[in-house]
N, C-alpha and C. Protein backbone atom coordinates (compact mmCIF):
# COMPACT_ATOMS: atom_id res chain seq x y z
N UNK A 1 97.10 80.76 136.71
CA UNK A 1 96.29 81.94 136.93
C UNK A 1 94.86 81.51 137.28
N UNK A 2 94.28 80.71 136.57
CA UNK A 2 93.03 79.48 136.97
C UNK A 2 92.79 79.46 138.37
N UNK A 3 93.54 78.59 138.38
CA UNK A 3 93.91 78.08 140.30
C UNK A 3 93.91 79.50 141.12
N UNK A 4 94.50 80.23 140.93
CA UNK A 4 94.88 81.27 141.61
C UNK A 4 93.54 82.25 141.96
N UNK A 5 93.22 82.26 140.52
CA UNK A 5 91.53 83.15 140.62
C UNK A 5 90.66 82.12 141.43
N UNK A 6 90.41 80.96 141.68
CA UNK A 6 89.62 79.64 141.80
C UNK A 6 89.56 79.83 143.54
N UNK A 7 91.21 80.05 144.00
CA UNK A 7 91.34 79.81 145.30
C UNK A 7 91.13 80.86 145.98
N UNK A 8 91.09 82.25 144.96
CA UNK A 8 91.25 83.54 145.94
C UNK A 8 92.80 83.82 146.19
N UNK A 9 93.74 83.15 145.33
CA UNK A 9 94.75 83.35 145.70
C UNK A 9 95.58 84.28 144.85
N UNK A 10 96.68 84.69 144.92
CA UNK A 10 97.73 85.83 144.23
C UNK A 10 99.09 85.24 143.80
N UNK A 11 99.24 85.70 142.39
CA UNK A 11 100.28 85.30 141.43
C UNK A 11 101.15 85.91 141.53
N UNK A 12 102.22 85.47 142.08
CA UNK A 12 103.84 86.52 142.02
C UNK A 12 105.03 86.06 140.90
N UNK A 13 105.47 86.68 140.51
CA UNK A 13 106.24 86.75 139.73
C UNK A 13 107.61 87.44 140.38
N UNK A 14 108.83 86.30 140.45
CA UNK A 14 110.01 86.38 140.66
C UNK A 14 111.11 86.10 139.77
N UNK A 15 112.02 87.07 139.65
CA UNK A 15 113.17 87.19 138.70
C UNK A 15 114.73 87.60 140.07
N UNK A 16 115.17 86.81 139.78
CA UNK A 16 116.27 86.33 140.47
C UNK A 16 117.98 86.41 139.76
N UNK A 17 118.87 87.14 140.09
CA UNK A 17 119.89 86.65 139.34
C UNK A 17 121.35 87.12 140.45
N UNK A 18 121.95 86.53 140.35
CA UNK A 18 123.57 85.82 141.41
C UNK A 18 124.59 86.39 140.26
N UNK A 19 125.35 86.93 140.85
CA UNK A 19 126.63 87.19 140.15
C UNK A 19 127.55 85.94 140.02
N UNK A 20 127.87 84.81 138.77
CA UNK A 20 129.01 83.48 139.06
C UNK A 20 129.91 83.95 140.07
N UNK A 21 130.64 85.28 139.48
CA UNK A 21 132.25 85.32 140.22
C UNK A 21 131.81 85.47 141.30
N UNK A 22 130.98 85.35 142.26
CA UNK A 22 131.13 85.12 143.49
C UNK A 22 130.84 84.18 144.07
N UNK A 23 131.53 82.88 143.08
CA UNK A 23 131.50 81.71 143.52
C UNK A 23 133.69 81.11 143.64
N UNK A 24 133.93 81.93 143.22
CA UNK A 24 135.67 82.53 143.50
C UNK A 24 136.26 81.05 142.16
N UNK A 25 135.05 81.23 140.93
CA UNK A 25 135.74 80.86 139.71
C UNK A 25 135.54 81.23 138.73
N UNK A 26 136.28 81.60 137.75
CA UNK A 26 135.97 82.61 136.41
C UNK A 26 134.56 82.16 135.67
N UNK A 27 133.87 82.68 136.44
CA UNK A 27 132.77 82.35 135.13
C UNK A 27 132.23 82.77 133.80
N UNK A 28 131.77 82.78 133.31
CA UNK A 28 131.12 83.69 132.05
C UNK A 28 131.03 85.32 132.17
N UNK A 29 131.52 86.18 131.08
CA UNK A 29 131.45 87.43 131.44
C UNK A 29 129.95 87.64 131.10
N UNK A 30 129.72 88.88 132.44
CA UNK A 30 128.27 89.08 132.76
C UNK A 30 128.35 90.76 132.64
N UNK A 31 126.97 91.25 132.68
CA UNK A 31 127.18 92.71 132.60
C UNK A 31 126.73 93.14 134.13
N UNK A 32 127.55 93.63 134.57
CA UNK A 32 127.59 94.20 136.34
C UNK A 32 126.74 95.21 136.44
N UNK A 33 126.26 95.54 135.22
CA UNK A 33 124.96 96.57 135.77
C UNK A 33 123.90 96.17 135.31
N UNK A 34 123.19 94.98 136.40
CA UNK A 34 121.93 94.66 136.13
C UNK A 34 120.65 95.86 136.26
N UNK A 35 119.98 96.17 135.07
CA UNK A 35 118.62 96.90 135.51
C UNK A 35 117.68 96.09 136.08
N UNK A 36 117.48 96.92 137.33
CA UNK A 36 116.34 96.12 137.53
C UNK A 36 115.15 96.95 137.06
N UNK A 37 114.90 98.02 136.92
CA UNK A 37 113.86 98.46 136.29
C UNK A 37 113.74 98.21 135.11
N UNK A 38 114.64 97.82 133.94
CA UNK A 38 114.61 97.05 132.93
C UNK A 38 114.23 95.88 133.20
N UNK A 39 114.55 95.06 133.75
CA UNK A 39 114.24 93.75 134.28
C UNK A 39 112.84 93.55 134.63
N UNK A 40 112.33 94.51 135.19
CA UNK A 40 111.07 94.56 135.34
C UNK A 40 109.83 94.56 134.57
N UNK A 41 110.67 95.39 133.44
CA UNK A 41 109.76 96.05 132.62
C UNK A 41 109.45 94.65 131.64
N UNK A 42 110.79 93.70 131.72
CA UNK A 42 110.61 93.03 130.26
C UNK A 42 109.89 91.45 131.30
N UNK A 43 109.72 91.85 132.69
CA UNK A 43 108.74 90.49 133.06
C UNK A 43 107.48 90.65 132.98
N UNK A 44 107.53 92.31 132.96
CA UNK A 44 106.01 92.77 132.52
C UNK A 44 105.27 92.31 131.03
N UNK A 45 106.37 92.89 130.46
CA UNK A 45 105.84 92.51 129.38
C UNK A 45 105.73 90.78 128.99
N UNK A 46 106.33 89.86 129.24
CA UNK A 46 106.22 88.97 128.84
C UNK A 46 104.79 88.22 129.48
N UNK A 47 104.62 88.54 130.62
CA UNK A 47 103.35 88.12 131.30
C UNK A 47 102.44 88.85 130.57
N UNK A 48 102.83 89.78 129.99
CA UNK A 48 101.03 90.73 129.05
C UNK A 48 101.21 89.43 128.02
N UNK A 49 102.29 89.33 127.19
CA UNK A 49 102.11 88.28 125.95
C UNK A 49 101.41 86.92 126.26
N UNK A 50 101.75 86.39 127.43
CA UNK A 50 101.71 85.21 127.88
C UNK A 50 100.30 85.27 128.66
N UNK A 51 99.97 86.25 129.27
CA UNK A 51 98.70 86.19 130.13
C UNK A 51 97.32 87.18 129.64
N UNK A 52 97.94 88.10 128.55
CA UNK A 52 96.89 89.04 128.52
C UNK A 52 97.07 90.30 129.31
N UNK A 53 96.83 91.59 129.10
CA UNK A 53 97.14 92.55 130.02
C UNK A 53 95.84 92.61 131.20
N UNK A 54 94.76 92.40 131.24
CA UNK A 54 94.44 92.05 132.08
C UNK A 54 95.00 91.39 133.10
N UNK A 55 95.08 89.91 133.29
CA UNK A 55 95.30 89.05 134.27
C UNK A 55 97.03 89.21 134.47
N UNK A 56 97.74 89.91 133.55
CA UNK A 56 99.25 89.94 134.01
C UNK A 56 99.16 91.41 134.68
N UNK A 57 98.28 92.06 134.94
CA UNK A 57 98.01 93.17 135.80
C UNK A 57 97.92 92.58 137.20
N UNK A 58 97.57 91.34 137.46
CA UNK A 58 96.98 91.36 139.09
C UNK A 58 98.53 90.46 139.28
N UNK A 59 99.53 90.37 138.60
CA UNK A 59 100.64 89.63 139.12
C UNK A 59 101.11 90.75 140.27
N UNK A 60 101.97 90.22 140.95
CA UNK A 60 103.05 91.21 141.36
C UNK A 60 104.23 90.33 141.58
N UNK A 61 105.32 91.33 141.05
CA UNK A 61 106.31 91.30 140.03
C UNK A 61 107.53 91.86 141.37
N UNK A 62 108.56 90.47 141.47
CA UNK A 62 109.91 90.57 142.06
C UNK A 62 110.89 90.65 141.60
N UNK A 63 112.14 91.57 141.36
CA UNK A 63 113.11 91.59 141.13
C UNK A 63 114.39 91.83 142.42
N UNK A 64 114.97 90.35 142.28
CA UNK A 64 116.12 90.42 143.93
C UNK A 64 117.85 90.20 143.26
N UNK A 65 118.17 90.67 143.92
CA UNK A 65 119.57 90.22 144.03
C UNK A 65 119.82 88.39 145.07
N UNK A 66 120.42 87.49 144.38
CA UNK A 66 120.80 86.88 145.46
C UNK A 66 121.32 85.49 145.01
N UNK A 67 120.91 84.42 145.89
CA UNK A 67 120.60 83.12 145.83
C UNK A 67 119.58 82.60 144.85
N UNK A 68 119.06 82.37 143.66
CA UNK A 68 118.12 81.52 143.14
C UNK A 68 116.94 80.81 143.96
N UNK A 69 118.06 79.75 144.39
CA UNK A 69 116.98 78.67 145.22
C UNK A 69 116.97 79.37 146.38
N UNK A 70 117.60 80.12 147.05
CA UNK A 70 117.35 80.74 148.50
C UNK A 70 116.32 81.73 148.57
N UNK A 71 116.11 82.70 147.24
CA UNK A 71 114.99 83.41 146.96
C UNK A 71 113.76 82.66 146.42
N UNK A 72 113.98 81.52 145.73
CA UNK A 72 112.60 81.00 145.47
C UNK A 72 111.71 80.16 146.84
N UNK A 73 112.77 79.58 147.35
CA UNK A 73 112.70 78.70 148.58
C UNK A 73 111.43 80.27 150.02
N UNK A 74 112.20 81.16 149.99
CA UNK A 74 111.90 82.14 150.47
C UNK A 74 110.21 82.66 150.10
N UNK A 75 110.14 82.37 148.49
CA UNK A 75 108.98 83.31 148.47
C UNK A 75 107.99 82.23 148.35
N UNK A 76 108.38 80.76 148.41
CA UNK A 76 107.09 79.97 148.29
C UNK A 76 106.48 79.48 149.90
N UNK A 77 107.37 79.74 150.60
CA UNK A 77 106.86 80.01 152.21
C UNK A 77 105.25 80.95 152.05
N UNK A 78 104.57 79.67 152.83
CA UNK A 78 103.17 79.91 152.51
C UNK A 78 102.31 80.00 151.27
N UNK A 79 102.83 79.30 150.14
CA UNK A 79 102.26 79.38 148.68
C UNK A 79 101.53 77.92 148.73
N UNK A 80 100.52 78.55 147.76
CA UNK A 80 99.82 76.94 147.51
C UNK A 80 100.74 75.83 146.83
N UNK A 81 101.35 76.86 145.79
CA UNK A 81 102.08 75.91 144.77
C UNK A 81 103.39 76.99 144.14
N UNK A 82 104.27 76.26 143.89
CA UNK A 82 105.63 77.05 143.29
C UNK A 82 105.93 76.28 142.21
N UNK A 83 105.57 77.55 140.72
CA UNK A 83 106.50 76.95 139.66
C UNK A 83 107.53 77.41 139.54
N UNK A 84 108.43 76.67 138.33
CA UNK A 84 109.76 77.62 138.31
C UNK A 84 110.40 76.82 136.95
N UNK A 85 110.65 77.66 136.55
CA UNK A 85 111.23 77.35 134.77
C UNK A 85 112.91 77.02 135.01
N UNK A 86 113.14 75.92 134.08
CA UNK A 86 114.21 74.94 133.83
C UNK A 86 114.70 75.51 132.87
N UNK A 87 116.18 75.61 132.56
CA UNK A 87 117.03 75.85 130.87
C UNK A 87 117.10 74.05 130.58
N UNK A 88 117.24 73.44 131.04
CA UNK A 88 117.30 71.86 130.92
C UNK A 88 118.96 72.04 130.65
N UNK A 89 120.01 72.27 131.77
CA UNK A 89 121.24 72.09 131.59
C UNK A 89 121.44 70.66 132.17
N UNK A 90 122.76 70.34 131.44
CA UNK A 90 122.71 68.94 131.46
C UNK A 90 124.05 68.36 131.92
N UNK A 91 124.55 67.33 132.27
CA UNK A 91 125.95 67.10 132.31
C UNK A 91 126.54 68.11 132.97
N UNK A 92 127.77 68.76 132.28
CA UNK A 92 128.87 69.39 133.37
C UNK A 92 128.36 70.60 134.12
N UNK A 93 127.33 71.66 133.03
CA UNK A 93 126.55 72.53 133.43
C UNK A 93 126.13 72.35 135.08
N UNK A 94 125.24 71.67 134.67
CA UNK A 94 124.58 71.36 136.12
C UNK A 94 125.45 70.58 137.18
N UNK A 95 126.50 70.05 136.83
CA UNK A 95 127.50 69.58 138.07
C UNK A 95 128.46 70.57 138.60
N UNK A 96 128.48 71.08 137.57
CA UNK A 96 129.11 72.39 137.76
C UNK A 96 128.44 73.57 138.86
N UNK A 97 127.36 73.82 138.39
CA UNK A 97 126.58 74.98 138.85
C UNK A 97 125.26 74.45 139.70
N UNK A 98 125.07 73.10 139.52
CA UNK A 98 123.76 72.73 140.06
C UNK A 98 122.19 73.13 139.28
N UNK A 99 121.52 72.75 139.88
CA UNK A 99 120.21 73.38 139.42
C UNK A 99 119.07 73.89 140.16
N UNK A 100 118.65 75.18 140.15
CA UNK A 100 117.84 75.83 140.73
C UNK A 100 116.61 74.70 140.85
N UNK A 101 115.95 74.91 139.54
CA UNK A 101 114.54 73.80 139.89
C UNK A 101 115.36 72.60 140.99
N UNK A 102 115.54 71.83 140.54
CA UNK A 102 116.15 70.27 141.33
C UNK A 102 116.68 70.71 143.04
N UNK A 103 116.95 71.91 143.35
CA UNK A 103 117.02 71.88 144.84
C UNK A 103 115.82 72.25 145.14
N UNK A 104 114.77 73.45 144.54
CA UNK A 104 113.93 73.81 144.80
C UNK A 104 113.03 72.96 145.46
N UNK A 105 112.82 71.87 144.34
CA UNK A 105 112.02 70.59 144.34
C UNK A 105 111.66 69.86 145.39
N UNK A 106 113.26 69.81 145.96
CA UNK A 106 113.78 68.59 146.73
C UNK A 106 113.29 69.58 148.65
N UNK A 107 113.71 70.88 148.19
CA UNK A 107 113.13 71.25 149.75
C UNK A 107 112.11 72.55 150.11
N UNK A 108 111.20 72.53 148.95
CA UNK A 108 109.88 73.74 148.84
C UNK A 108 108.87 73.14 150.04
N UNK A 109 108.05 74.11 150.70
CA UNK A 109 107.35 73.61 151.72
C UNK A 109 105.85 73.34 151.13
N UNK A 110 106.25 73.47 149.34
CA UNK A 110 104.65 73.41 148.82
C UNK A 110 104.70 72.51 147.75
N UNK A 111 104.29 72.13 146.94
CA UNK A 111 104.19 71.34 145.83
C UNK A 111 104.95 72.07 144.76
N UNK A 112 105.63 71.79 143.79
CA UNK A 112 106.70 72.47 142.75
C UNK A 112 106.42 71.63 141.68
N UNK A 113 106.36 72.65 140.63
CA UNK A 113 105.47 72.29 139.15
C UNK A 113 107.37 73.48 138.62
N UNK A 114 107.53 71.93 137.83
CA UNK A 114 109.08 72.56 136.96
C UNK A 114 108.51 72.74 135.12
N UNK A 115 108.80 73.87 135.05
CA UNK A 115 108.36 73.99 133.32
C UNK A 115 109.59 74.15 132.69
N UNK A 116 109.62 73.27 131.72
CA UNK A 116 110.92 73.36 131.04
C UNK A 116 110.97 74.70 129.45
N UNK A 117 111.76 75.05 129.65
CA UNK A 117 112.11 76.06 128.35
C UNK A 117 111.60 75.47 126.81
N UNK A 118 110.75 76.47 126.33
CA UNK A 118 110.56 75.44 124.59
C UNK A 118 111.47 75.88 123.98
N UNK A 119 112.53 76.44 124.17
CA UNK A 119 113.43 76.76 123.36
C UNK A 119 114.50 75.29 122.77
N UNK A 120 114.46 74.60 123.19
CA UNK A 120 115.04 73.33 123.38
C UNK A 120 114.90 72.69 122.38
């Protein structure tokens, strides 16, 4: 947010989520009715906790259907910098499914800052 105020530049906030089974293998049961106005509401809020309601006011806030890395890849076209938060899956997980950050990484047209989950 620093950087962002520093450069004159604007903070977006993207929330992204892919249905597995339409990768044509049973994956984890999911709930098929994603809110996105729920979805919204709770990236709102976490940026007030995390940023203050001030400065999580000047975000603006994406919610897509799709690709992960095809939507992040997408919205850092023309960004100074793209972060993007890690679960830190490991082993079969990620051979399995791959990893959003780690392609991101490998072909963003900007610099990529990976934050890993403290849940860990």
């Amino acid at each position: 947010m620093r950087y962002a105020g520093q450069i004159g530049g604007t903070v977006e906030a993207v929330a992204v989520w892919e249905l597995p089974g339409l990768y044509g293998w049973s994956g984890p049961a999911v709930d098929m009715q994603v809110d996105e106005d729920e979805t919204r509401q709770k990236m709102t809020q976490e940026l007030t906790d995390v940023l203050g309601a001030d400065a999580a006011g000047s975000v603006r806030t994406h919610v897509v259907h799709g690709n992960a890395a095809d939507v992040l890849l997408q919205a850092a076209e023309g960004a100074e910098v793209l972060v993007v938060g890690s679960r830190g899956r490991g082993g079969f997980a990620r051979a399995l499914l791959g990893s959003v950050s780690q392609h991101v990484s490998q072909h963003a047209s900007c610099p990529v800052v990976i934050v890993r989950s403290q849940e860990q």
